[in-house]
N, C-alpha and C. Protein backbone atom coordinates (compact mmCIF):
# COMPACT_ATOMS: atom_id res chain seq x y z
N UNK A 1 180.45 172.61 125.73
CA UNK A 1 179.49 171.99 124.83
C UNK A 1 178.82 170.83 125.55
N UNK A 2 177.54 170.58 125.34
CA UNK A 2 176.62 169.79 125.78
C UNK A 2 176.90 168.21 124.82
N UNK A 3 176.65 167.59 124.93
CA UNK A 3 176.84 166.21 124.46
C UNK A 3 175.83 165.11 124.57
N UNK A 4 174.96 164.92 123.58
CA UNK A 4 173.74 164.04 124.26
C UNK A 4 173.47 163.12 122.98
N UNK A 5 172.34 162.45 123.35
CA UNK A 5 172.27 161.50 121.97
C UNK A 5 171.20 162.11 120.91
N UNK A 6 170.77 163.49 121.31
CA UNK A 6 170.32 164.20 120.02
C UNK A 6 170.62 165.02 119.41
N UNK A 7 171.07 164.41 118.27
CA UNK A 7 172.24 165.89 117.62
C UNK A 7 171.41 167.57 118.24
N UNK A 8 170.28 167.77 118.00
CA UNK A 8 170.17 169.14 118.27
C UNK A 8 170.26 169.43 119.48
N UNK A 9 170.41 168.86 120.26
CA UNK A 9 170.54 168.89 121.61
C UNK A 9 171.75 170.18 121.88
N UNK A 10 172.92 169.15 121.31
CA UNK A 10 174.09 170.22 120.85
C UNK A 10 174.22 171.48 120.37
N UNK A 11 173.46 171.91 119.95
CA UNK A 11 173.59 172.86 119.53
C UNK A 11 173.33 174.30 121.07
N UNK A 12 173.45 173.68 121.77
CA UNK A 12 172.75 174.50 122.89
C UNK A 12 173.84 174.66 124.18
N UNK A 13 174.02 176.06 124.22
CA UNK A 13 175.01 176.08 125.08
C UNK A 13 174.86 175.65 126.74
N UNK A 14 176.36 175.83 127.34
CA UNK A 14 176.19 175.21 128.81
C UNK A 14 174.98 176.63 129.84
N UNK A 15 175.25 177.56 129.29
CA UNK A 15 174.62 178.85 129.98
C UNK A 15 172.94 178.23 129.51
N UNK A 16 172.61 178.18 128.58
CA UNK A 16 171.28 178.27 127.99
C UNK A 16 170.65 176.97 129.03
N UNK A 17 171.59 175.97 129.02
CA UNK A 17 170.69 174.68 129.43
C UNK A 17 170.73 174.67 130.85
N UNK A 18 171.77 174.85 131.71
CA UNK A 18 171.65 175.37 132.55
C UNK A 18 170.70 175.52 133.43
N UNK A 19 169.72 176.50 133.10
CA UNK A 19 168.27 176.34 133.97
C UNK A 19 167.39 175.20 133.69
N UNK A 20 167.58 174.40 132.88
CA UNK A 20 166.70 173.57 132.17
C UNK A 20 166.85 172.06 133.53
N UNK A 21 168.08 172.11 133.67
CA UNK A 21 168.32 171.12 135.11
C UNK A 21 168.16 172.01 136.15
N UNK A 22 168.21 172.64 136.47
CA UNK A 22 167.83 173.62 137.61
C UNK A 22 166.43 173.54 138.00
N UNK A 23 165.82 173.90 136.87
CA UNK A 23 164.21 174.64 137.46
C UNK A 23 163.38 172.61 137.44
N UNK A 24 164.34 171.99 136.34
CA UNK A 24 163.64 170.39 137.18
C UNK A 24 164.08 170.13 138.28
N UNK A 25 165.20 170.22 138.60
CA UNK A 25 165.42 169.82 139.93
C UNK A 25 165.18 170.55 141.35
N UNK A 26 164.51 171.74 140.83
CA UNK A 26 164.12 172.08 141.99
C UNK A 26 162.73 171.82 142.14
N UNK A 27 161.54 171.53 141.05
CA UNK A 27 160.59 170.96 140.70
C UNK A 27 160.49 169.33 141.35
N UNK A 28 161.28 168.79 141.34
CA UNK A 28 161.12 167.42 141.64
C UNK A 28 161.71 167.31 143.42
N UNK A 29 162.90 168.04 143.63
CA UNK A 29 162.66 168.01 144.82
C UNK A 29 161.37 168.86 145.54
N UNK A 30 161.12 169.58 145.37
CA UNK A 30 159.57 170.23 145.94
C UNK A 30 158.57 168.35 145.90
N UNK A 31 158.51 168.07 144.74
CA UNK A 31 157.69 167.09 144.92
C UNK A 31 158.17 165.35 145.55
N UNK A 32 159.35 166.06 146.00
CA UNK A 32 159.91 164.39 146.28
C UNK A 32 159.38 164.94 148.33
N UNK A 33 159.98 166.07 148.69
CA UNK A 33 159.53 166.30 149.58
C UNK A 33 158.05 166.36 150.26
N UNK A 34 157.17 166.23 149.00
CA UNK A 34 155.54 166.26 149.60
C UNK A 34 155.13 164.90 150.07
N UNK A 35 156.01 163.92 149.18
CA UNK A 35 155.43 162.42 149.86
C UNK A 35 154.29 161.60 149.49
N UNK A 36 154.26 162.23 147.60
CA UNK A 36 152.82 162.11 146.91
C UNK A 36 152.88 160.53 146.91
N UNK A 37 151.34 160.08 146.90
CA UNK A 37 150.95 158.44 146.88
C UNK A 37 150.64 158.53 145.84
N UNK A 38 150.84 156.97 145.50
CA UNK A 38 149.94 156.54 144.31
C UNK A 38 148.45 156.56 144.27
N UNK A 39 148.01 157.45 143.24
CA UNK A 39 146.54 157.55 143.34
C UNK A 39 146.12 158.41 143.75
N UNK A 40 146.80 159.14 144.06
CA UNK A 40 146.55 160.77 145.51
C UNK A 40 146.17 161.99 144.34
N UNK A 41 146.30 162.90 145.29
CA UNK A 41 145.86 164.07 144.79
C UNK A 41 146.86 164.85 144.57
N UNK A 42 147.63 166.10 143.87
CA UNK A 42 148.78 167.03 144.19
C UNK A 42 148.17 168.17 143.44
N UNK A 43 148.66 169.01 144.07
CA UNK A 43 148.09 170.69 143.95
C UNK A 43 149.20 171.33 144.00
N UNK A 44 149.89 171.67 142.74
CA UNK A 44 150.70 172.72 142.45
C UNK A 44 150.53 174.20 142.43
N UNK A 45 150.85 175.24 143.20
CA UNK A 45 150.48 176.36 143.30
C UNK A 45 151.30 177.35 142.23
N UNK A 46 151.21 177.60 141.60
CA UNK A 46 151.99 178.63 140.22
C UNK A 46 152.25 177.97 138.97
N UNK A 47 152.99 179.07 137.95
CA UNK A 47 152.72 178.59 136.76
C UNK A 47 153.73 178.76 135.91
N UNK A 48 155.10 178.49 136.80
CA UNK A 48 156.56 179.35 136.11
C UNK A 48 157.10 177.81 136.01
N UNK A 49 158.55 178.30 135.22
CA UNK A 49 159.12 176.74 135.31
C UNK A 49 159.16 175.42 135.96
N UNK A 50 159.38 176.34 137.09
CA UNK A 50 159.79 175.49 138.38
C UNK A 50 158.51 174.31 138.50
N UNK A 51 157.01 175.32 138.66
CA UNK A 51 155.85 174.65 138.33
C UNK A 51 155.84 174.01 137.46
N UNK A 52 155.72 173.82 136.55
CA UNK A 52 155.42 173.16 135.11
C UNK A 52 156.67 171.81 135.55
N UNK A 53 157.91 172.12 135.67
CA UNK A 53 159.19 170.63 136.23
C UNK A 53 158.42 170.22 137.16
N UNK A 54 157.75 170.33 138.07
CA UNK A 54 157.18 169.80 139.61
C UNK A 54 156.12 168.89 138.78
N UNK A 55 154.95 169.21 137.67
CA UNK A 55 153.93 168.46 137.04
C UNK A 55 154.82 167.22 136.64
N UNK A 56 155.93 167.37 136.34
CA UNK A 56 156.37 166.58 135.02
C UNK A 56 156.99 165.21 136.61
N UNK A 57 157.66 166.37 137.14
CA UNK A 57 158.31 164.90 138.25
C UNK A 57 156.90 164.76 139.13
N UNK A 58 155.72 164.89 139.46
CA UNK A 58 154.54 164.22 140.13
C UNK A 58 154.41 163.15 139.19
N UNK A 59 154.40 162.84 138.16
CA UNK A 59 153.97 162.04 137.32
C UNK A 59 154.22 160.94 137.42
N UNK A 60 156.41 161.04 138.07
CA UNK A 60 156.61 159.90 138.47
C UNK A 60 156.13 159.31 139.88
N UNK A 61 155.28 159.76 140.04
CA UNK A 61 154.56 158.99 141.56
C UNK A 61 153.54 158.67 141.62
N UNK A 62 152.88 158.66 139.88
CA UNK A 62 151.39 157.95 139.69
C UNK A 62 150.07 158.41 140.46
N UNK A 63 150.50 159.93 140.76
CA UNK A 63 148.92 160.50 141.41
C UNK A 63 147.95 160.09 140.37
N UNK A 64 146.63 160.28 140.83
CA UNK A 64 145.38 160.09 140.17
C UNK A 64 144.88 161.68 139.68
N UNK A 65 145.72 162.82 140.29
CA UNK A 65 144.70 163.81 140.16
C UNK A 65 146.08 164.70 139.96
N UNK A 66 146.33 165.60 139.23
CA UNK A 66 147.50 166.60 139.61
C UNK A 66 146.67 167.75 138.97
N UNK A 67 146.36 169.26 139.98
CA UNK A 67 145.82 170.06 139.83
C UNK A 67 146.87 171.32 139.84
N UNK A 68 146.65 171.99 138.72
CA UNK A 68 147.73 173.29 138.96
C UNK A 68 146.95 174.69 138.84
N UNK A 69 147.16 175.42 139.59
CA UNK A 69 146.98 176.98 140.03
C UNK A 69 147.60 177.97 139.87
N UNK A 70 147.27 178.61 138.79
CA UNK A 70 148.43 179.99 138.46
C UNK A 70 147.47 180.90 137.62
N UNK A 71 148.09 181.64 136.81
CA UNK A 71 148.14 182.78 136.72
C UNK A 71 147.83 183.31 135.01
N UNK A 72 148.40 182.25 134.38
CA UNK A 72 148.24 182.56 132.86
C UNK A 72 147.73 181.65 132.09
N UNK A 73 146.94 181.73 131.41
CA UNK A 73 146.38 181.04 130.61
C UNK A 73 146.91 180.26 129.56
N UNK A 74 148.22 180.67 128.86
CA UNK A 74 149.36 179.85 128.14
C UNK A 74 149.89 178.56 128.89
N UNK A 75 150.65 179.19 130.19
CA UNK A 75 150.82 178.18 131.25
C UNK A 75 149.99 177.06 131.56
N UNK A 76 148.90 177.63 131.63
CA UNK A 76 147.68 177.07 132.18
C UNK A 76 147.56 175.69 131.40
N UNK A 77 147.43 176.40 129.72
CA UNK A 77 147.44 175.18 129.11
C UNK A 77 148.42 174.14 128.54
N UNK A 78 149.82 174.60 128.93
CA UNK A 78 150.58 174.21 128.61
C UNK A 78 150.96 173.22 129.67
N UNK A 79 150.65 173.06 130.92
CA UNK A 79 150.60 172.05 132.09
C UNK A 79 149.95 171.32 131.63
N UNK A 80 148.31 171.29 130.93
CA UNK A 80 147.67 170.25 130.60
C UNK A 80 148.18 169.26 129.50
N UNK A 81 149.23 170.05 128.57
CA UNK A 81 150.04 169.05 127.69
C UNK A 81 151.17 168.24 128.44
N UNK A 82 151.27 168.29 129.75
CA UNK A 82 152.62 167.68 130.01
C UNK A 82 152.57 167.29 131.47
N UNK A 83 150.73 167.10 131.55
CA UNK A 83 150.29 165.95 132.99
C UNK A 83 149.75 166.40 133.82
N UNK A 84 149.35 167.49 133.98
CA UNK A 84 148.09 168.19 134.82
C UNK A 84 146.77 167.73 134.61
N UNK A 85 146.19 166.76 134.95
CA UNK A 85 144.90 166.88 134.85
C UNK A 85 143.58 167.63 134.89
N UNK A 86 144.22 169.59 135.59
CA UNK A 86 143.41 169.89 135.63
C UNK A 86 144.05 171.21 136.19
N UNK A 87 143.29 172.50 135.68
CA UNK A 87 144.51 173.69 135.66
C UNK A 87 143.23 175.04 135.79
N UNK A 88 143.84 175.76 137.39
CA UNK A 88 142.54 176.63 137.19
C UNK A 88 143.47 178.02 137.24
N UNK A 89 142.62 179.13 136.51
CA UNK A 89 143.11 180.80 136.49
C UNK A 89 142.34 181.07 138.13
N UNK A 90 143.64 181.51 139.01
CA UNK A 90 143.20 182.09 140.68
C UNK A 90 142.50 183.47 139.97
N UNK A 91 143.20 184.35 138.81
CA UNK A 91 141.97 185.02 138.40
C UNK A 91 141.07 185.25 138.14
N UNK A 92 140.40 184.30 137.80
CA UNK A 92 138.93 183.97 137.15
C UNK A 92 138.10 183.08 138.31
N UNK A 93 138.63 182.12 139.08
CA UNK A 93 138.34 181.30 139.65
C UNK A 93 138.95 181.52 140.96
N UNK A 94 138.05 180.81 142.41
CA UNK A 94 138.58 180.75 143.43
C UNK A 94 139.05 179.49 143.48
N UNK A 95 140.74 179.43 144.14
CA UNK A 95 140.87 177.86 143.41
C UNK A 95 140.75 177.01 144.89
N UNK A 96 140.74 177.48 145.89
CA UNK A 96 139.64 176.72 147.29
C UNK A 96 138.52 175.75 146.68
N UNK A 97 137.87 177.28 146.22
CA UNK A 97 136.44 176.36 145.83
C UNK A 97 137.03 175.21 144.80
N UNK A 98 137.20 175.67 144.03
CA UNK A 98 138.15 174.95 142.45
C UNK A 98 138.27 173.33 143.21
N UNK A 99 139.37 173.48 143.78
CA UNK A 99 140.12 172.13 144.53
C UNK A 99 139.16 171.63 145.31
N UNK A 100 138.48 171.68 146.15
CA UNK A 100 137.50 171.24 146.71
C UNK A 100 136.26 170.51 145.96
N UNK A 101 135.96 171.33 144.45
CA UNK A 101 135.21 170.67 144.10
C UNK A 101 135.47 169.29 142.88
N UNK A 102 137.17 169.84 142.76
CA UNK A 102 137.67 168.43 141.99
C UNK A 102 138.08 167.36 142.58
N UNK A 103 138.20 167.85 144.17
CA UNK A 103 138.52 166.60 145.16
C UNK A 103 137.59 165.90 145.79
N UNK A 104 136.25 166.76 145.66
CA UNK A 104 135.51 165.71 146.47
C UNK A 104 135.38 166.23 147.82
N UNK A 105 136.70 166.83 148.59
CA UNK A 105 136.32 166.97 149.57
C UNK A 105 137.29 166.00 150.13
N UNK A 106 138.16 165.26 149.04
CA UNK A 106 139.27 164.61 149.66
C UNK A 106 140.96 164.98 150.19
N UNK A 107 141.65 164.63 150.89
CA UNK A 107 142.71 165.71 151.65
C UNK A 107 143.38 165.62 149.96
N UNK A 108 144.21 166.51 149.65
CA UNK A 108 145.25 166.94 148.72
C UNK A 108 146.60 167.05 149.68
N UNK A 109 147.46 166.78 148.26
CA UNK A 109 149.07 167.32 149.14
C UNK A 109 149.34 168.47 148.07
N UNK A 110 149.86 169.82 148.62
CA UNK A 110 150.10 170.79 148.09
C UNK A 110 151.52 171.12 148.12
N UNK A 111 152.23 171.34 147.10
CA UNK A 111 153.45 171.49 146.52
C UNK A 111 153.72 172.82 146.11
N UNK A 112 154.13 173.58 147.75
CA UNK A 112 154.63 174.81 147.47
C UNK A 112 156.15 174.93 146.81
N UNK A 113 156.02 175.94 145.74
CA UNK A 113 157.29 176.10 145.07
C UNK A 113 157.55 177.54 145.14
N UNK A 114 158.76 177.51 145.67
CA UNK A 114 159.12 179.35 145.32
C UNK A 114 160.50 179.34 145.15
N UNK A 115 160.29 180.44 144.11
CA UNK A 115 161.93 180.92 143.30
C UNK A 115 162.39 182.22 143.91
């Protein structure tokens, strides 16, 4: 049993939560390893957990710009609720061009994640 200071929290087994520290912590190390500045740019490439934990730990490094690239449109918008500033479909969109034209033309750090 899990033990936290929100009762419903509890209700949630050790198997279930499980990935829930996992897919952040592999999210935040991806982004502890990029070396994001304050004010910078970060470009998340996908749109699975792991992605979506990587938005949430960039946040703690006060970029100015966090851009994410994937695949589904749920995802898509569901990064923008939780610190993406800015979220393109590689289906619909080339996200080269995409990033280039939300940067300016300024360098980005890109935060490859793979599961």
């Amino acid at each position: 049993m899990i033990y936290n200071l929100a009762p419903e929290v509890n209700t949630i087994s050790g198997d279930d939560a499980l990935p829930l520290g996992d897919n952040f912590a592999t999210g935040y190390h991806g982004v502890l390893n990029a070396n994001i500045k304050t004010r910078g740019t970060v470009v998340i490439i996908g749109d699975g957990e792991v992605d979506q934990s990587a938005i949430m730990a960039a946040r703690l490094f006060v970029p100015s710009t966090i851009i994410l690239v994937g695949r589904h449109d749920s995802r898509l918008k569901l990064a923008k609720t939780i610190g993406a500033t800015h979220a393109a479909n590689s289906k619909n969109t080339d996200p080269v061009e995409c990033i280039k034209s939300l940067t300016n033309g300024r360098n980005s750090i890109t935060v490859p994640l793979v599961m």
